[in-house]
PDB file of N, CA and C in Angstrom:
ATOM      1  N   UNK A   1     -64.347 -24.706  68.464  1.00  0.00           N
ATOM      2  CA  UNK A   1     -65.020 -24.689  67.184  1.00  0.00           C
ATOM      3  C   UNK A   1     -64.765 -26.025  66.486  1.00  0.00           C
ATOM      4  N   UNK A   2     -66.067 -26.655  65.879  1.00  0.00           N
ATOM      5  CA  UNK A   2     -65.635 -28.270  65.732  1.00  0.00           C
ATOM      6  C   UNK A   2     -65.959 -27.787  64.117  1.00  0.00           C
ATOM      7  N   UNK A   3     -65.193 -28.488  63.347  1.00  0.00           N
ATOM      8  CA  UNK A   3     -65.423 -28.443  61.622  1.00  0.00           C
ATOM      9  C   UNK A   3     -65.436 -29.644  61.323  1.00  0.00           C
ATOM     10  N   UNK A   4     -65.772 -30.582  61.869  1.00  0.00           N
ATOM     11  CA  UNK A   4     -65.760 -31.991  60.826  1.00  0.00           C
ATOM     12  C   UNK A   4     -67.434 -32.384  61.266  1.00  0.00           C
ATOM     13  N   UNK A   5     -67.558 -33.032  59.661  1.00  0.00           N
ATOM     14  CA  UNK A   5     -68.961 -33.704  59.823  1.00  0.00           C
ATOM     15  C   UNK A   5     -69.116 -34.997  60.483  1.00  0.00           C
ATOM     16  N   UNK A   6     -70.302 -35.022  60.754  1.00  0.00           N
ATOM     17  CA  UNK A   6     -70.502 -36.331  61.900  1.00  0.00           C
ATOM     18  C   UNK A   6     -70.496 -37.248  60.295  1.00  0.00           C
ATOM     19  N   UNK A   7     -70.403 -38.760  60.681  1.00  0.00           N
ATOM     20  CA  UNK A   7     -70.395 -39.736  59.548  1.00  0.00           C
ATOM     21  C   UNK A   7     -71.987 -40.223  59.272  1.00  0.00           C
ATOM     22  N   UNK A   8     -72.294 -40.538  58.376  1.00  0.00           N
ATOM     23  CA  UNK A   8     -73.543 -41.740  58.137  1.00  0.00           C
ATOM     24  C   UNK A   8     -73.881 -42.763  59.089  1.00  0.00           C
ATOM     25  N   UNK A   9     -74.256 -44.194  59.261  1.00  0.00           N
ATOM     26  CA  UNK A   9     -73.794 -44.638  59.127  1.00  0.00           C
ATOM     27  C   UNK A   9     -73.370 -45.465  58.111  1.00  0.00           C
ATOM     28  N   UNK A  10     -73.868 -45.163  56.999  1.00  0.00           N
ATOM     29  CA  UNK A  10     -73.279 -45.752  55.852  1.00  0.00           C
ATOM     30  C   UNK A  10     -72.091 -45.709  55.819  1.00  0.00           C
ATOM     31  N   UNK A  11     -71.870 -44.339  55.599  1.00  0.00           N
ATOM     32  CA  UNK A  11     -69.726 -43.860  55.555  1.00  0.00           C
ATOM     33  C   UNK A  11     -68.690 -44.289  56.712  1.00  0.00           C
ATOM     34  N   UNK A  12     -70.074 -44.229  57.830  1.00  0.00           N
ATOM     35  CA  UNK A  12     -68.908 -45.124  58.541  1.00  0.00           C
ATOM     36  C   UNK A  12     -68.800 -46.410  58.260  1.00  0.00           C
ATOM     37  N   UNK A  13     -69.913 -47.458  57.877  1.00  0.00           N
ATOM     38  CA  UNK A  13     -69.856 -48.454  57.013  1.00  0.00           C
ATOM     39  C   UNK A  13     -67.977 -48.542  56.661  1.00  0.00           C
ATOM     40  N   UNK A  14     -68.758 -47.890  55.145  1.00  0.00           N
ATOM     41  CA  UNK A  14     -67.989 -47.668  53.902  1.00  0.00           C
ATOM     42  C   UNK A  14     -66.356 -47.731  54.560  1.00  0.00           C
ATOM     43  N   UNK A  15     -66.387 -47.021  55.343  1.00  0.00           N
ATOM     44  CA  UNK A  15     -65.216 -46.640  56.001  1.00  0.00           C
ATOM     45  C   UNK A  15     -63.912 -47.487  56.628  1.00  0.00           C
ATOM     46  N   UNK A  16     -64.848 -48.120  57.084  1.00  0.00           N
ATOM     47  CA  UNK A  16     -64.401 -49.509  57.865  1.00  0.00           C
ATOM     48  C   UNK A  16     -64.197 -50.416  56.838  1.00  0.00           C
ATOM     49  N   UNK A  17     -64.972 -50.680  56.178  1.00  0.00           N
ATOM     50  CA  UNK A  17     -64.506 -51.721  54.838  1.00  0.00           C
ATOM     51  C   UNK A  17     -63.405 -51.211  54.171  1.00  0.00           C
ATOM     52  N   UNK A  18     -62.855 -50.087  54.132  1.00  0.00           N
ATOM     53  CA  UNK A  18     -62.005 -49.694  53.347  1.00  0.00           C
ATOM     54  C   UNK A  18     -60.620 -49.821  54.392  1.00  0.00           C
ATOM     55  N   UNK A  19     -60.937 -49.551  55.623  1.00  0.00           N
ATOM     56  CA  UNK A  19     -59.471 -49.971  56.736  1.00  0.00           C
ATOM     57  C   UNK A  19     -59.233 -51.140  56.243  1.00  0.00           C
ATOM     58  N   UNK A  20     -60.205 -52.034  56.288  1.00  0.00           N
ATOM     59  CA  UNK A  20     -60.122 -53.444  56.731  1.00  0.00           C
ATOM     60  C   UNK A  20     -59.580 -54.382  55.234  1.00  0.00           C
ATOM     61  N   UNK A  21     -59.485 -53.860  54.075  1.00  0.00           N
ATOM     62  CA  UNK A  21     -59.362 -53.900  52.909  1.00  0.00           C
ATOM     63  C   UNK A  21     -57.774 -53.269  52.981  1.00  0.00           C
ATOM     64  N   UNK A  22     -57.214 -52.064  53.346  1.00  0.00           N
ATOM     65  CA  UNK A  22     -56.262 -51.503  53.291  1.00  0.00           C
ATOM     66  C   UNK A  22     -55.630 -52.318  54.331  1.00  0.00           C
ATOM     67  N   UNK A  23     -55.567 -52.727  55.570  1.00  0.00           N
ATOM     68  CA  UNK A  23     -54.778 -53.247  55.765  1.00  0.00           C
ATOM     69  C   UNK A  23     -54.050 -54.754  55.567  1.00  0.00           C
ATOM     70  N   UNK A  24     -55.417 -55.187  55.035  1.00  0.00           N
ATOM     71  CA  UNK A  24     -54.964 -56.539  54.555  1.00  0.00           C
ATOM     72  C   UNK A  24     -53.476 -56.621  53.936  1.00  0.00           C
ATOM     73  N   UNK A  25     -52.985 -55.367  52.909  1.00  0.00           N
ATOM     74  CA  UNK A  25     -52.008 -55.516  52.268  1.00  0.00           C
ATOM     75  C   UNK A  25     -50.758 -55.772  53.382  1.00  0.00           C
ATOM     76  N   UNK A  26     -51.199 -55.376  54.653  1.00  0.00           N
ATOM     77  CA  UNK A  26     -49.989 -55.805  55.747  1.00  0.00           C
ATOM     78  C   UNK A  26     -50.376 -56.520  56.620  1.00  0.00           C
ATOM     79  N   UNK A  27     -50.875 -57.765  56.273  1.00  0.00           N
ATOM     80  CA  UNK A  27     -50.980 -58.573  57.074  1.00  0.00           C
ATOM     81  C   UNK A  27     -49.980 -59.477  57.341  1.00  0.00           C
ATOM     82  N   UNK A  28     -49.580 -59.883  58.385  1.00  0.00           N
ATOM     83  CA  UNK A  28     -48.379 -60.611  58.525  1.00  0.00           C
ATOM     84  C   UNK A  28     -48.453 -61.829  57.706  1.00  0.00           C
ATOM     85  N   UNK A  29     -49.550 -62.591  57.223  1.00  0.00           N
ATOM     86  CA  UNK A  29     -48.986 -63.608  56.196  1.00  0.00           C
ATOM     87  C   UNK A  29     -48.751 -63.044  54.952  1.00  0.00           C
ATOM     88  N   UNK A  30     -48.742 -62.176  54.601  1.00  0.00           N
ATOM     89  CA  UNK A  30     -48.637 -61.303  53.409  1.00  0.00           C
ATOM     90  C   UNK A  30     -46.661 -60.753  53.603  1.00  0.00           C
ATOM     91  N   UNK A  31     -46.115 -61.083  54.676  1.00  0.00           N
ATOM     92  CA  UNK A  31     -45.242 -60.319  55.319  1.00  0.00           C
ATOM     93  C   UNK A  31     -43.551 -60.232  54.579  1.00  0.00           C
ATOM     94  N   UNK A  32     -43.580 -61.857  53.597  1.00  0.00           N
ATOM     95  CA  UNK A  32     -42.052 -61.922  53.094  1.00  0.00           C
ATOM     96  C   UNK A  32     -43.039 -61.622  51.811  1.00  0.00           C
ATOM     97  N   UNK A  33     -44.242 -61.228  51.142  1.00  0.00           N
ATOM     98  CA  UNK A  33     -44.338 -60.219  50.342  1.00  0.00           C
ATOM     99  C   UNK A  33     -44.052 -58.985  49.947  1.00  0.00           C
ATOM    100  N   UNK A  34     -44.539 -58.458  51.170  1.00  0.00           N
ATOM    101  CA  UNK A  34     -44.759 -56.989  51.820  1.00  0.00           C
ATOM    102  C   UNK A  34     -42.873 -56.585  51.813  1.00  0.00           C
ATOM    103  N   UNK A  35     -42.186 -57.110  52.561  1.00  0.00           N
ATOM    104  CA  UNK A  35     -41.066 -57.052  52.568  1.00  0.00           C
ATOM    105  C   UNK A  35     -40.324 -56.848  51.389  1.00  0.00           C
ATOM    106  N   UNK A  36     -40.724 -57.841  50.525  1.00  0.00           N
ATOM    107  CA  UNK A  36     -39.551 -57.964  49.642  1.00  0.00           C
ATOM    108  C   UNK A  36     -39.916 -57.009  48.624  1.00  0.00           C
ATOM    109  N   UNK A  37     -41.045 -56.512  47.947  1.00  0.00           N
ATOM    110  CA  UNK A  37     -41.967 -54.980  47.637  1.00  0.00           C
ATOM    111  C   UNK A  37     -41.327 -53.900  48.377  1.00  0.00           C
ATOM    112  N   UNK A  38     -41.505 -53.675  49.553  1.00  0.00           N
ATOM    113  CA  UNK A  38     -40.880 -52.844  50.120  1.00  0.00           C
ATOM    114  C   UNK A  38     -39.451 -52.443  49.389  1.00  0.00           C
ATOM    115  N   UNK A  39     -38.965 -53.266  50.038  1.00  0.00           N
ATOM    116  CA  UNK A  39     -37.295 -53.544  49.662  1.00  0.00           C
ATOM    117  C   UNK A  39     -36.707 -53.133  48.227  1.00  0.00           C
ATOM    118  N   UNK A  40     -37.737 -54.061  47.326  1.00  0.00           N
ATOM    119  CA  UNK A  40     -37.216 -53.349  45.868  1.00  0.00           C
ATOM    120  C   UNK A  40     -38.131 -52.051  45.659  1.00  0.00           C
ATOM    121  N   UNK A  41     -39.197 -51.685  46.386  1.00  0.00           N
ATOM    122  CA  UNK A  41     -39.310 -50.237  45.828  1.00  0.00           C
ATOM    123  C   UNK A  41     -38.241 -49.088  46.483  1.00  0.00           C
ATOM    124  N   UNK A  42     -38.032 -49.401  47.572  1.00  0.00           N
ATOM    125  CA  UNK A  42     -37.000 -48.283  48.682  1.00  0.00           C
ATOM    126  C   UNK A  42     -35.476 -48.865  48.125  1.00  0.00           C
ATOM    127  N   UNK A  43     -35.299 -49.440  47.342  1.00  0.00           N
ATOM    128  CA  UNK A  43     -33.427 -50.360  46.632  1.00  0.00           C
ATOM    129  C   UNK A  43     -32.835 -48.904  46.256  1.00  0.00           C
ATOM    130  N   UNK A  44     -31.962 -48.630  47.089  1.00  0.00           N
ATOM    131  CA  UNK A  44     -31.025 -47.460  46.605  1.00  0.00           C
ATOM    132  C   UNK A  44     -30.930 -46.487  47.507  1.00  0.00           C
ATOM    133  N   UNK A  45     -32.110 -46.671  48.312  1.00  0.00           N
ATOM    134  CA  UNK A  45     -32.164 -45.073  49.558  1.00  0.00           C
ATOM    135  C   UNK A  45     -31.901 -45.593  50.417  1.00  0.00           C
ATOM    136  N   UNK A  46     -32.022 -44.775  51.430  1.00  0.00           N
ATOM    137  CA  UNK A  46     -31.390 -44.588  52.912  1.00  0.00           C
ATOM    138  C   UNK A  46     -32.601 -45.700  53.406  1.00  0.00           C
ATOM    139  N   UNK A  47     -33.716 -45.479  52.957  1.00  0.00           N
ATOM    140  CA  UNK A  47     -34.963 -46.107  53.789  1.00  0.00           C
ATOM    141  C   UNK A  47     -35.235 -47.530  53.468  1.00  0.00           C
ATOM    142  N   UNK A  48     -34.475 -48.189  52.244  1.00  0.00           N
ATOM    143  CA  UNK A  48     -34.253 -49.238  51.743  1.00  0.00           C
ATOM    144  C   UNK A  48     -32.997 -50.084  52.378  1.00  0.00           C
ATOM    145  N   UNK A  49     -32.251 -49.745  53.019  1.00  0.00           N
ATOM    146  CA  UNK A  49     -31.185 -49.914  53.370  1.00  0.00           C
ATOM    147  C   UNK A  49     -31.430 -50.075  54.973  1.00  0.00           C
ATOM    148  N   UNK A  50     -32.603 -49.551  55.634  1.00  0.00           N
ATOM    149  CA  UNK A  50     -32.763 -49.196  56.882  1.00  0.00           C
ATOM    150  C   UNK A  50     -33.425 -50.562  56.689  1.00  0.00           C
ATOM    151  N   UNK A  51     -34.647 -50.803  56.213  1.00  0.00           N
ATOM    152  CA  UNK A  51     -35.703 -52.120  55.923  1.00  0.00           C
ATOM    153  C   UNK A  51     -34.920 -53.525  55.827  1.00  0.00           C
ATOM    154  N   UNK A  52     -33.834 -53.622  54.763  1.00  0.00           N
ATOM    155  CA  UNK A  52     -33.056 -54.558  54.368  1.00  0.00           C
ATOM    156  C   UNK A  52     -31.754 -54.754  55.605  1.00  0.00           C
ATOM    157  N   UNK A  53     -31.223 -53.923  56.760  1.00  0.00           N
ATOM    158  CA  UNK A  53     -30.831 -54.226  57.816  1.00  0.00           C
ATOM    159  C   UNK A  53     -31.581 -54.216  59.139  1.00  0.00           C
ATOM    160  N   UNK A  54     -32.686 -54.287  59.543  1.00  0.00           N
ATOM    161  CA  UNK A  54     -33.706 -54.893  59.993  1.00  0.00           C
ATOM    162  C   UNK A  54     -34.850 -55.386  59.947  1.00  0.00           C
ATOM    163  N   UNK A  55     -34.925 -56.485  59.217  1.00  0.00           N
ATOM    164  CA  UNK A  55     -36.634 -56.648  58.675  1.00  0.00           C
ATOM    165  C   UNK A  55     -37.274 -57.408  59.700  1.00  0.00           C
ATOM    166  N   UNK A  56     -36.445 -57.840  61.088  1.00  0.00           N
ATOM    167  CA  UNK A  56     -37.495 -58.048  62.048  1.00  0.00           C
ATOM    168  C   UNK A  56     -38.337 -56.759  62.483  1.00  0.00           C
ATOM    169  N   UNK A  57     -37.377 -55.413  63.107  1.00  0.00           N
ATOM    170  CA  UNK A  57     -38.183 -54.699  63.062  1.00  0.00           C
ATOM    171  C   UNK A  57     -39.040 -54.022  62.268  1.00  0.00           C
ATOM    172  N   UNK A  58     -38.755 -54.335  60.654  1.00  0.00           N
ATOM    173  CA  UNK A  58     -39.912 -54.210  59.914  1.00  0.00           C
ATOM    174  C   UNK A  58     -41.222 -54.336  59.677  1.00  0.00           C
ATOM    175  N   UNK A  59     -40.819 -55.659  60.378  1.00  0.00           N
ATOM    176  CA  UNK A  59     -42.181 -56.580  60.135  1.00  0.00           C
ATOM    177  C   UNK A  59     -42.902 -56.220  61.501  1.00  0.00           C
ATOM    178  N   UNK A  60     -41.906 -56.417  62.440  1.00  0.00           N
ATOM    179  CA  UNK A  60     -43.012 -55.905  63.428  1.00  0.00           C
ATOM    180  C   UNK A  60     -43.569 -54.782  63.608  1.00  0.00           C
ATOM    181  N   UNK A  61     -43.166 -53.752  62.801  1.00  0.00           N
ATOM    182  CA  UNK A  61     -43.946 -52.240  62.690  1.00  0.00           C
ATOM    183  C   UNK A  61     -45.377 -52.096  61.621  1.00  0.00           C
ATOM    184  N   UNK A  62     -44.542 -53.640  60.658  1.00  0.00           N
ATOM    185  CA  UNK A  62     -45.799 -53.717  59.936  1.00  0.00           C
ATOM    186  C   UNK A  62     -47.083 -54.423  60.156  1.00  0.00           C
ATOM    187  N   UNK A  63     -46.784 -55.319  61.296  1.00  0.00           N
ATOM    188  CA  UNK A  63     -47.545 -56.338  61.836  1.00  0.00           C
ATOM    189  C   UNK A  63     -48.572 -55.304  63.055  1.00  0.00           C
ATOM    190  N   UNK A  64     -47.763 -53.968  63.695  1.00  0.00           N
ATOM    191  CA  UNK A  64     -48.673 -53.035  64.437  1.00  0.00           C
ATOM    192  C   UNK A  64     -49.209 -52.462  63.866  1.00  0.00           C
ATOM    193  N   UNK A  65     -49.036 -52.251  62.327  1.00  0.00           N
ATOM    194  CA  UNK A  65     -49.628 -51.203  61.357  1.00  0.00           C
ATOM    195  C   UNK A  65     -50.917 -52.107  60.862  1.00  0.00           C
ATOM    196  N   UNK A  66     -50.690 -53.485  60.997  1.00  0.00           N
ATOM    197  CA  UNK A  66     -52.343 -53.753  60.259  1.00  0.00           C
ATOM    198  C   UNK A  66     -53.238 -53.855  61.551  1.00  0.00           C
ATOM    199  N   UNK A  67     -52.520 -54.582  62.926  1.00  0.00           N
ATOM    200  CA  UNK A  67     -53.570 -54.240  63.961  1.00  0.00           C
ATOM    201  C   UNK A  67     -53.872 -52.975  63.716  1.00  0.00           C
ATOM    202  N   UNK A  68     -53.436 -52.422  64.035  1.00  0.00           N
ATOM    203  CA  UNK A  68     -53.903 -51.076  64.264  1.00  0.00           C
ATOM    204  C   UNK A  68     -55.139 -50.691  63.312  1.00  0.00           C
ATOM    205  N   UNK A  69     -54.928 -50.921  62.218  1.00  0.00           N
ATOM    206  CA  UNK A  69     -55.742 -50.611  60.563  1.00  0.00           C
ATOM    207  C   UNK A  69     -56.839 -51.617  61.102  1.00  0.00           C
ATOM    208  N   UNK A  70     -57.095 -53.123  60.997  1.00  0.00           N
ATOM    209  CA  UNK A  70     -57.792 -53.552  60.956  1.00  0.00           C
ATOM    210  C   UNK A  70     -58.891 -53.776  62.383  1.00  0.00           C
ATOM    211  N   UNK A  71     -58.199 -53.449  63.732  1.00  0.00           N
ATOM    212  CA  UNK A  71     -58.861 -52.272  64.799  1.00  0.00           C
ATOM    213  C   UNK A  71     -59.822 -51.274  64.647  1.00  0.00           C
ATOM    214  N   UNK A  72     -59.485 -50.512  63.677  1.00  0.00           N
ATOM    215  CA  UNK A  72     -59.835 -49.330  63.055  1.00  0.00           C
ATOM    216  C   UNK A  72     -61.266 -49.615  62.259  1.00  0.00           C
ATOM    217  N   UNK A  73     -60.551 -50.300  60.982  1.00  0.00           N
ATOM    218  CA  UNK A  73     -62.354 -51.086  60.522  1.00  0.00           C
ATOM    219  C   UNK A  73     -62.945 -51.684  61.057  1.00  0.00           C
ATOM    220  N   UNK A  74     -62.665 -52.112  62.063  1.00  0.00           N
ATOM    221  CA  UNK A  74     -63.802 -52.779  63.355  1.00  0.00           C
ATOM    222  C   UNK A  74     -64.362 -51.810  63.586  1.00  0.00           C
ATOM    223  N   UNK A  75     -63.781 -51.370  64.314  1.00  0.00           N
ATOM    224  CA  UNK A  75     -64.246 -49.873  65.336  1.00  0.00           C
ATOM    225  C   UNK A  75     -65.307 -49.075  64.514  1.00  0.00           C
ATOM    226  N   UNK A  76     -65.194 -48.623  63.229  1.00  0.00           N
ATOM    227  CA  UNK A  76     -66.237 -48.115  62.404  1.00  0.00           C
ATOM    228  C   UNK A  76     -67.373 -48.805  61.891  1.00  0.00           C
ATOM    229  N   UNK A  77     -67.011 -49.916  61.634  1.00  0.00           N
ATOM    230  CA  UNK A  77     -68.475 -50.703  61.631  1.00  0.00           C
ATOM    231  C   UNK A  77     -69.420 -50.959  62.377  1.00  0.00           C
ATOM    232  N   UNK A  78     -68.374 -50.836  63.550  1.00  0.00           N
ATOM    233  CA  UNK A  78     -69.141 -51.411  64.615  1.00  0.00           C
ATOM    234  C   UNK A  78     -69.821 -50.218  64.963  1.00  0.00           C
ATOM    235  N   UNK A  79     -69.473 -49.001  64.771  1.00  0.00           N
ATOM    236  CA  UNK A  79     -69.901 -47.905  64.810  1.00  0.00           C
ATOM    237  C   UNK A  79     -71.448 -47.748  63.795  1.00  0.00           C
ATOM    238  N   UNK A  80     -70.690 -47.761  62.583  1.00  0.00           N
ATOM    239  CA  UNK A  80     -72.226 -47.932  61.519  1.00  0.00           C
ATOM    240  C   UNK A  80     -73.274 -48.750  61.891  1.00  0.00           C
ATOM    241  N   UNK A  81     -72.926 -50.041  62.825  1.00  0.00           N
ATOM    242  CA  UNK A  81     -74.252 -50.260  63.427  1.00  0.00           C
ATOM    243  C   UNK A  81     -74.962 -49.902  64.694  1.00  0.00           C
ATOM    244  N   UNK A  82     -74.519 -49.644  65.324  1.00  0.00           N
ATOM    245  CA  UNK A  82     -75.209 -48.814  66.685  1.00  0.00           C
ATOM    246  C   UNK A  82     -75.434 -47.538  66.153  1.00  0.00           C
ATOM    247  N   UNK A  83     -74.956 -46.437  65.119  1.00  0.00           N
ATOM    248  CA  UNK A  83     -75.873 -45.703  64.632  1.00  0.00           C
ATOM    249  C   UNK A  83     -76.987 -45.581  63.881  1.00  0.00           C
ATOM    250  N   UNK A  84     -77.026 -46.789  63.446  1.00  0.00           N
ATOM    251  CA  UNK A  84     -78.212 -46.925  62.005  1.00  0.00           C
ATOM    252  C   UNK A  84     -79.386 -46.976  62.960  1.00  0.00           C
ATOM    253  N   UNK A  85     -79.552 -47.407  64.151  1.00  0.00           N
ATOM    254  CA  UNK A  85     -80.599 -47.469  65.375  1.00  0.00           C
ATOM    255  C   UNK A  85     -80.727 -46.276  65.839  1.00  0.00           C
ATOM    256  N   UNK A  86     -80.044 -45.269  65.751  1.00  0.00           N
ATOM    257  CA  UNK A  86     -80.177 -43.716  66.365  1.00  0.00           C
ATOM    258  C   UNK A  86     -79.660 -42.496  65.608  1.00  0.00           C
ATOM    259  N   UNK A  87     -79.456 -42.984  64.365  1.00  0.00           N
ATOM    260  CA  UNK A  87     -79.260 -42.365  63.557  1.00  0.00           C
ATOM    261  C   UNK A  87     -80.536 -41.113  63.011  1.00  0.00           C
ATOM    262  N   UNK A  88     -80.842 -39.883  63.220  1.00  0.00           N
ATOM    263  CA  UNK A  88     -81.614 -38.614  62.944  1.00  0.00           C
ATOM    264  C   UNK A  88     -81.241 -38.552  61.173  1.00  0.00           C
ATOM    265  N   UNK A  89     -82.535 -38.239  61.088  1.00  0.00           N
ATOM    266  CA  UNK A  89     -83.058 -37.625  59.871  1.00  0.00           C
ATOM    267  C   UNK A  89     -83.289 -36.047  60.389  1.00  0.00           C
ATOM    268  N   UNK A  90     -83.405 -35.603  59.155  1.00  0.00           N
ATOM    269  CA  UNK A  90     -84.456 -34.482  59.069  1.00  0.00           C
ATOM    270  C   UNK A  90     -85.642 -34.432  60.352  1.00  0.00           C
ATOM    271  N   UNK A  91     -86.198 -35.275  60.455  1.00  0.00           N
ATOM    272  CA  UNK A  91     -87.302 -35.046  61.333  1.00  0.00           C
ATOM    273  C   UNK A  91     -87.626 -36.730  61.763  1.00  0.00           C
ATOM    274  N   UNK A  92     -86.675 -37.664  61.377  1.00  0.00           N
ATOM    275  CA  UNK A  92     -87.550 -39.005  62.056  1.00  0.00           C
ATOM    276  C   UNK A  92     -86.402 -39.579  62.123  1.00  0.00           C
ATOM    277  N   UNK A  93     -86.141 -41.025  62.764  1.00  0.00           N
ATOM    278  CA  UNK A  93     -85.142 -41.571  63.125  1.00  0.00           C
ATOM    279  C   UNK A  93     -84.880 -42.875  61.864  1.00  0.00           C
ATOM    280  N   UNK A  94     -84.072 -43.504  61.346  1.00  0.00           N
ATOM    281  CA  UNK A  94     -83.796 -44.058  60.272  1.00  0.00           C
ATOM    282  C   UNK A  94     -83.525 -45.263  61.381  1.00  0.00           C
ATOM    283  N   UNK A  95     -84.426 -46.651  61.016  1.00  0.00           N
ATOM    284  CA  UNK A  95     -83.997 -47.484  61.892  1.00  0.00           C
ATOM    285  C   UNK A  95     -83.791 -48.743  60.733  1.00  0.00           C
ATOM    286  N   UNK A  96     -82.989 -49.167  60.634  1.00  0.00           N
ATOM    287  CA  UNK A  96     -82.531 -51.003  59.778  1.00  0.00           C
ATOM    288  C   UNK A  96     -82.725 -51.725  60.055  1.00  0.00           C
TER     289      UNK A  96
END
């Protein structure tokens, strides 16, 4: 039993711009930003303390976290356009 709706391709558009926007905030030149944010928001916990005694592996979890993200908004755009060509209406095909 499938419950999710198929996308637009607008939303998948939309979608992808919004990965690709979200991960920017971890982009590795962004990275002794990202870090040091990190760091003073997590200052006092266990998870702040984990970040601040390894921030190589920080960075490199954060550096897989924007591939990954900005992968992602590829992947959907690239999606929103090979559907906008086969994309169904009601009764006719929506071509751009």
């Amino acid at each position: 039993m499938k419950t999710t709706c198929a996308l637009t391709p607008e939303q998948a558009d939309r979608r992808g711009i919004a990965w690709i926007v979200g991960s920017f905030v971890l982009c590795p030149c962004h990275l002794p930003i990202t870090l040091s944010v990190l760091a003073a928001v997590l200052s006092g916990t266990a998870a702040g303390a984990l970040v601040f005694a390894h921030l190589y592996v920080t960075g490199g979890v954060l550096a897989i976290l924007w591939l990954a993200g900005t992968l992602q908004g590829f992947r959907l755009m690239r999606r929103a356009r090979i559907d906008a060509y086969t994309y169904r209406s009601s009764s006719h095909i929506v071509l751009k």
